[in-house]
Protein backbone atom coordinates (compact mmCIF):
# COMPACT_ATOMS: atom_id res chain seq x y z
CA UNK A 1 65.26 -2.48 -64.94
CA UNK A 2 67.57 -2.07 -61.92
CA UNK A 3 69.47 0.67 -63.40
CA UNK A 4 65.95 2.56 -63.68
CA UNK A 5 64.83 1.15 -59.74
CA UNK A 6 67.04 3.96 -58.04
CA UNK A 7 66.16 6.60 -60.32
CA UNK A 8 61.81 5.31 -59.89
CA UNK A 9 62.45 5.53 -56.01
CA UNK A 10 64.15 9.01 -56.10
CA UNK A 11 60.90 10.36 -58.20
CA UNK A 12 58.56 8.78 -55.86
CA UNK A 13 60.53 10.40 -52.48
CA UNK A 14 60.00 13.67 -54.18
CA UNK A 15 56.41 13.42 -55.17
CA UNK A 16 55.43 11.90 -52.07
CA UNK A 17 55.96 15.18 -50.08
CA UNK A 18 53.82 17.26 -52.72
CA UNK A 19 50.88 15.33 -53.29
CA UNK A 20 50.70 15.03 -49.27
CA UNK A 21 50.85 18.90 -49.51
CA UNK A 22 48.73 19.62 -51.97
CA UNK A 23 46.11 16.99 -50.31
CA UNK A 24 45.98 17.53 -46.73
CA UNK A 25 43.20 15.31 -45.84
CA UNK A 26 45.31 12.36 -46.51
CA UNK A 27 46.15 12.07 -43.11
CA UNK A 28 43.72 12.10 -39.92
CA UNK A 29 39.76 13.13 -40.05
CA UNK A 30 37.55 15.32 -39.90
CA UNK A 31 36.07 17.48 -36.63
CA UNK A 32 32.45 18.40 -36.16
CA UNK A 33 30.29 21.13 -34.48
CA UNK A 34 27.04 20.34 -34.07
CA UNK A 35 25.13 24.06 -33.02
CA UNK A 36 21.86 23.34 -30.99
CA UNK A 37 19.55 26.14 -30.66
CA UNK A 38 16.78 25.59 -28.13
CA UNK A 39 13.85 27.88 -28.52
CA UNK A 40 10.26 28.46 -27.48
CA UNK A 41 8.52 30.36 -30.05
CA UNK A 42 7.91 31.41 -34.08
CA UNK A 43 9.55 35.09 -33.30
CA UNK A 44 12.77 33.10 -32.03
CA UNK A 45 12.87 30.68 -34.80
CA UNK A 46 12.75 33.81 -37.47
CA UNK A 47 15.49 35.76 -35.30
CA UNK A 48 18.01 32.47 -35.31
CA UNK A 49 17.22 31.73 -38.73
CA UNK A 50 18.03 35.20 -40.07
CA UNK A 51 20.70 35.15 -38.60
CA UNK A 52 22.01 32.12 -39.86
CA UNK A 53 21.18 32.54 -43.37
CA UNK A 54 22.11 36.23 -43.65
CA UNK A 55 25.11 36.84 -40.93
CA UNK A 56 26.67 33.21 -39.82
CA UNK A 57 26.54 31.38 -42.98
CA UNK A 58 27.65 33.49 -44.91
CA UNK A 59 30.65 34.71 -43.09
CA UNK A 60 32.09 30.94 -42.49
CA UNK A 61 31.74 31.04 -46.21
CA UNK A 62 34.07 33.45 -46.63
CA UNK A 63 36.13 31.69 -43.75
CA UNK A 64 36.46 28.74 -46.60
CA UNK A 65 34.08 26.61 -44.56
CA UNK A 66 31.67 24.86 -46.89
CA UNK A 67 29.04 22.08 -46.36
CA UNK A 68 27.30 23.58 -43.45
CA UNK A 69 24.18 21.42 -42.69
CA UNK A 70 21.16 23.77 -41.35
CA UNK A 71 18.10 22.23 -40.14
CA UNK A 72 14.62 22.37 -38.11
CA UNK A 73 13.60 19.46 -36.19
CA UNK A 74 10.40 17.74 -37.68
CA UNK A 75 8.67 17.79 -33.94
CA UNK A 76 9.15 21.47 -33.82
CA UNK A 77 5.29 21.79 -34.91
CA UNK A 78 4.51 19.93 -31.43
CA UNK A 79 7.13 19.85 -29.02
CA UNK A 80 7.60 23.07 -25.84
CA UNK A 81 11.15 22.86 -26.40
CA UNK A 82 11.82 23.27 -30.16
CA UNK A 83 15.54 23.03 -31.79
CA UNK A 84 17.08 23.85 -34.94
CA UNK A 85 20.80 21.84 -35.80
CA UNK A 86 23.37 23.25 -37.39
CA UNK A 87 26.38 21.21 -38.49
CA UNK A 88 29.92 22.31 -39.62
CA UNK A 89 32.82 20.08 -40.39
CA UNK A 90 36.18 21.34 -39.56
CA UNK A 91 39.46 20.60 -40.04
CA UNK A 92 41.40 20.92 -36.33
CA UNK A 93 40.27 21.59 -33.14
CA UNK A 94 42.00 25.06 -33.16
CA UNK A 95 39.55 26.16 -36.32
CA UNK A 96 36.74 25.86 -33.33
CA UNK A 97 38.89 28.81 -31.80
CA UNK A 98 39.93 30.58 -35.28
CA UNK A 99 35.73 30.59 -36.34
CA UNK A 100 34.96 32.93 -33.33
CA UNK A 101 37.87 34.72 -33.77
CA UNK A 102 37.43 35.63 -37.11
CA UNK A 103 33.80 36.88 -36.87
CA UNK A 104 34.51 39.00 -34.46
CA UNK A 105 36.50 40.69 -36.94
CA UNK A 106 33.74 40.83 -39.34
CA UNK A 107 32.44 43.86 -39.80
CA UNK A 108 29.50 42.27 -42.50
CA UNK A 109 28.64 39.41 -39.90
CA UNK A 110 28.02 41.89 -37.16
CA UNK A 111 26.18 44.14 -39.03
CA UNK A 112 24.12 41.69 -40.29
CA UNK A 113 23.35 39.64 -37.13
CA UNK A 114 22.93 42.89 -35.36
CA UNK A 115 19.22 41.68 -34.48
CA UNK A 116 20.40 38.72 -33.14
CA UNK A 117 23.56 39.52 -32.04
CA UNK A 118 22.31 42.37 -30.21
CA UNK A 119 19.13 40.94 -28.69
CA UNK A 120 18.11 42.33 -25.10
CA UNK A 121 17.72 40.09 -22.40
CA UNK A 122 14.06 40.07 -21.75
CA UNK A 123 13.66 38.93 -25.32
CA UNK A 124 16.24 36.28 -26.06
CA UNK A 125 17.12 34.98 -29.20
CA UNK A 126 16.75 31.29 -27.84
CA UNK A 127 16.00 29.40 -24.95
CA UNK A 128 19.20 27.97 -24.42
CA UNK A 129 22.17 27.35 -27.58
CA UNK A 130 24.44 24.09 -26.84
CA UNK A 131 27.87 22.67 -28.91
CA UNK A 132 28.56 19.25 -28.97
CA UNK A 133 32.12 18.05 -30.64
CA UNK A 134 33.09 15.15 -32.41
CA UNK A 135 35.91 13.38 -34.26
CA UNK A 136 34.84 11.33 -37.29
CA UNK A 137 35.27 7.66 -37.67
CA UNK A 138 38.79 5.97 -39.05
CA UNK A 139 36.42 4.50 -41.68
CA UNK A 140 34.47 7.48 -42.33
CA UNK A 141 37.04 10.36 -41.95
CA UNK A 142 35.24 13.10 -43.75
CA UNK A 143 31.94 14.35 -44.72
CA UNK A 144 29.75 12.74 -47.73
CA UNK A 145 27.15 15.16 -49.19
CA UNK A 146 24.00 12.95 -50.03
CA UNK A 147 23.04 12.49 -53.57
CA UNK A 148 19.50 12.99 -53.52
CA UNK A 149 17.25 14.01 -55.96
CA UNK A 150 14.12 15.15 -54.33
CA UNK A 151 13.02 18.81 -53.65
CA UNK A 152 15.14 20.16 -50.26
CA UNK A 153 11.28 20.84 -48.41
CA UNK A 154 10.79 16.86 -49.18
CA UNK A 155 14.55 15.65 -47.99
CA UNK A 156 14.66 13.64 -44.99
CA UNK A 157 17.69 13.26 -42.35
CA UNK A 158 17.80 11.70 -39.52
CA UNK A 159 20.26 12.08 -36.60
CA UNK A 160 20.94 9.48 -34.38
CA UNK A 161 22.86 9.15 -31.17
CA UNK A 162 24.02 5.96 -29.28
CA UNK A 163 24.88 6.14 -25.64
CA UNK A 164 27.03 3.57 -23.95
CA UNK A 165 27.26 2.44 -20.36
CA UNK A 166 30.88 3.06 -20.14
CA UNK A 167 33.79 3.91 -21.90
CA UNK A 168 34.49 0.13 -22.67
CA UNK A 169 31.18 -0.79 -23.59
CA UNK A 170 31.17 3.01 -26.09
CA UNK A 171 34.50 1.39 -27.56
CA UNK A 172 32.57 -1.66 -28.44
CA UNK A 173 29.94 0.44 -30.32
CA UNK A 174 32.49 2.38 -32.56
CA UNK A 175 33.97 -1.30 -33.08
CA UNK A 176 30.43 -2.21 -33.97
CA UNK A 177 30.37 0.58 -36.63
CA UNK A 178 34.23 0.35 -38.23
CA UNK A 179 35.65 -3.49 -37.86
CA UNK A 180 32.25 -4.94 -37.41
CA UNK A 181 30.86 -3.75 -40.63
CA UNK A 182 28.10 -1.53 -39.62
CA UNK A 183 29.64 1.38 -41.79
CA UNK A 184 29.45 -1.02 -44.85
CA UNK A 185 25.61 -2.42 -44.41
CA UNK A 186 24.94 1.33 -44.40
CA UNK A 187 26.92 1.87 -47.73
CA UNK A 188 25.80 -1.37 -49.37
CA UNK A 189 21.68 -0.58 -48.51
CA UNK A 190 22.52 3.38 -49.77
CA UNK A 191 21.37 5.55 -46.57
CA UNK A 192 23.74 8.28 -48.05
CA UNK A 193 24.92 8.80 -44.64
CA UNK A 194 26.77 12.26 -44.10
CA UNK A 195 28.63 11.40 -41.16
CA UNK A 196 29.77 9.23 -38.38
CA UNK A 197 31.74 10.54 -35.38
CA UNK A 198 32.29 9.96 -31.90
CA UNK A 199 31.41 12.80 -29.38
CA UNK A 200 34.74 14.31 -27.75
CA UNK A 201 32.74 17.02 -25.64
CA UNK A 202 29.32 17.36 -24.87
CA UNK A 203 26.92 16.77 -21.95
CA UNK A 204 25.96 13.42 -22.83
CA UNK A 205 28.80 10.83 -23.01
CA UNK A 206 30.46 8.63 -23.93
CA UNK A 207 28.44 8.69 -27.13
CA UNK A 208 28.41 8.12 -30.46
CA UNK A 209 26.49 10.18 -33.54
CA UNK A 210 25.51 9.42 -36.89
CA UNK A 211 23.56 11.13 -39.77
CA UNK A 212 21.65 9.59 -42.82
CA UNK A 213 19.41 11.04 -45.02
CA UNK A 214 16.28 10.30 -47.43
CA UNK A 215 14.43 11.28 -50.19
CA UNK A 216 11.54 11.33 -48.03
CA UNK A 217 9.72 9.94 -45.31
CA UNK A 218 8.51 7.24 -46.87
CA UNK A 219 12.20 6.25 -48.43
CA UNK A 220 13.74 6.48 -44.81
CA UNK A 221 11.28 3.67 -43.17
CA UNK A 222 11.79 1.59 -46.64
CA UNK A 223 15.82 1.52 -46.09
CA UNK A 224 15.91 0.45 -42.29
CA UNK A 225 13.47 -1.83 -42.83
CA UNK A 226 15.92 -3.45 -45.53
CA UNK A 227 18.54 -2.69 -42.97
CA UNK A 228 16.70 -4.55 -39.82
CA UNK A 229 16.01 -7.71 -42.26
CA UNK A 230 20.07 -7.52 -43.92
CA UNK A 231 21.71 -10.80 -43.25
CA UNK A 232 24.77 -8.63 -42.15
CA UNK A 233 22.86 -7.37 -39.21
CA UNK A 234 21.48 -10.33 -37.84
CA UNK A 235 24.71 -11.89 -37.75
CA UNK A 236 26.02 -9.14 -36.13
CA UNK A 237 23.85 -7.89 -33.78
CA UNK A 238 23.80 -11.35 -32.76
CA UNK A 239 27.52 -11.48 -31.51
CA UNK A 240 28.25 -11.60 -27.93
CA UNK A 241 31.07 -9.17 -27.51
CA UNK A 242 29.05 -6.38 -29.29
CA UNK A 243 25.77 -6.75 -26.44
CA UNK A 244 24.74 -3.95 -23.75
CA UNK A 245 26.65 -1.70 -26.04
CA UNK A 246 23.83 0.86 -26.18
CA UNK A 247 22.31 2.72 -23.04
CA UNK A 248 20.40 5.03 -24.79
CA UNK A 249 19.08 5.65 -28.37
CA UNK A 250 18.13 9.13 -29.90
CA UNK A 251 16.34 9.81 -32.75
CA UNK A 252 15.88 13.16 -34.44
CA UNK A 253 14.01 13.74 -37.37
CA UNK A 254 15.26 16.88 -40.08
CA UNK A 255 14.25 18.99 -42.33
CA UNK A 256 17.29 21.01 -44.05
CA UNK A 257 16.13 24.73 -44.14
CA UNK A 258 16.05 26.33 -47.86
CA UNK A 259 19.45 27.91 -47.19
CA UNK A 260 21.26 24.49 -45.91
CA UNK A 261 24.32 23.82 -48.04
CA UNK A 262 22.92 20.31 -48.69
């Protein structure tokens, strides 16, 4: 056995290097984008979309960008200033630079957002369009696709963002999410969450944001009550270092559009 040790250690030092190679998400996390479109009216909403499902999507496809999350907010029916999300993991903050550089290259993307693209100023494609980044979580470094089984016009996300008083008390939250054992009461009760991230740039910070995501309506209020009641939270939420961690609390409430990757 210690004749072989030497020779065991020498294989291992050679592998290592490959398999890091050949899997480079071993180290670090993922980035996200999360796309904002602010709009006013149904002739927007079809411009943007068209242009997302026959121009944008499509050509970060071919850019080997995959799990793209597209979707309309559920208050759109109501609300003056109406939004759809779109969401795209990536893998360094130079592939936000590398995206834009690459469609404008594209002869198929430009053709085919042309409409959009190429909108005149007195009709606008959208109110206003605005980019938040984050960095995923240490305990939640890349993107889980839900495993739902319901049609996508039933599926049910919602998106969630926690603002904190201060960069201390923001440091507290992620705490609250990683070490604490947030991440794991969400794992244990099944919210298929698709991501947790802190925001790196974006007008409202410091923040945090989070996405889960339901069958339906009905199977989203079932899980946080489960999660409100959870022994784990009421222990936690309890604990004095984690209080006045949260300034603010968004909810928003999705529908993926029929051309969403999930």
């Amino acid at each position: 056995m210690k004749k072989l040790l030497p020779k065991i250690l020498l294989l291992i030092a050679l592998i290592a290097p490959v398999f890091c190679i050949a899997n480079p998400q071993v180290k670090g996390g993922e980035f996200y984008q999360i796309t904002v479109y602010h709009f006013a009216n149904t002739a927007q909403q079809e411009l943007i979309e068209q242009y997302l499902k026959d121009a944008y999507l499509p050509a970060l496809h071919k850019q080997k960008i995959k799990n793209i999350g597209v979707f309309t907010s559920i208050a759109n029916d109501t609300a003056v200033d109406k939004r759809i999300y779109v969401i795209i993991p990536i893998q360094s903050l130079q592939q936000v630079l590398t995206i834009n550089e690459n469609l404008d290259k594209d002869e198929a993307y430009q053709l085919n957002g042309k409409a959009y693209l190429e909108a005149p100023s007195k009709k606008p494609a959208y109110s206003r369009m605005e980019n938040i980044l984050l960095k995923a979580f240490h305990l939640a470094p890349f993107m889980n696709l839900p495993k739902l089984s319901s049609p996508k016009t039933e599926r049910f996300f919602e998106l969630r963002s926690y603002e904190s008083p201060s960069e201390t008390y923001f440091k507290s939250k992620v705490k609250m999410f990683n070490e604490g054992g947030e991440i794991p009461l969400f794992k244990r009760l099944n919210f298929n969450s698709v991501f947790y991230a802190s925001v790196i740039s974006g007008s409202r910070m410091p923040n945090l944001m989070y996405m889960t995501s339901y069958e339906n309506k009905a199977d989203r209020d079932e899980h946080w009550k489960s999660f409100m009641t959870a022994p784990e939270w009421k222990v936690l939420s309890a604990l004095q270092e984690y209080q006045g961690n949260v300034s603010k609390n968004e909810q928003v409430f999705l529908h993926p559009t029929s051309y969403s990757d999930y």
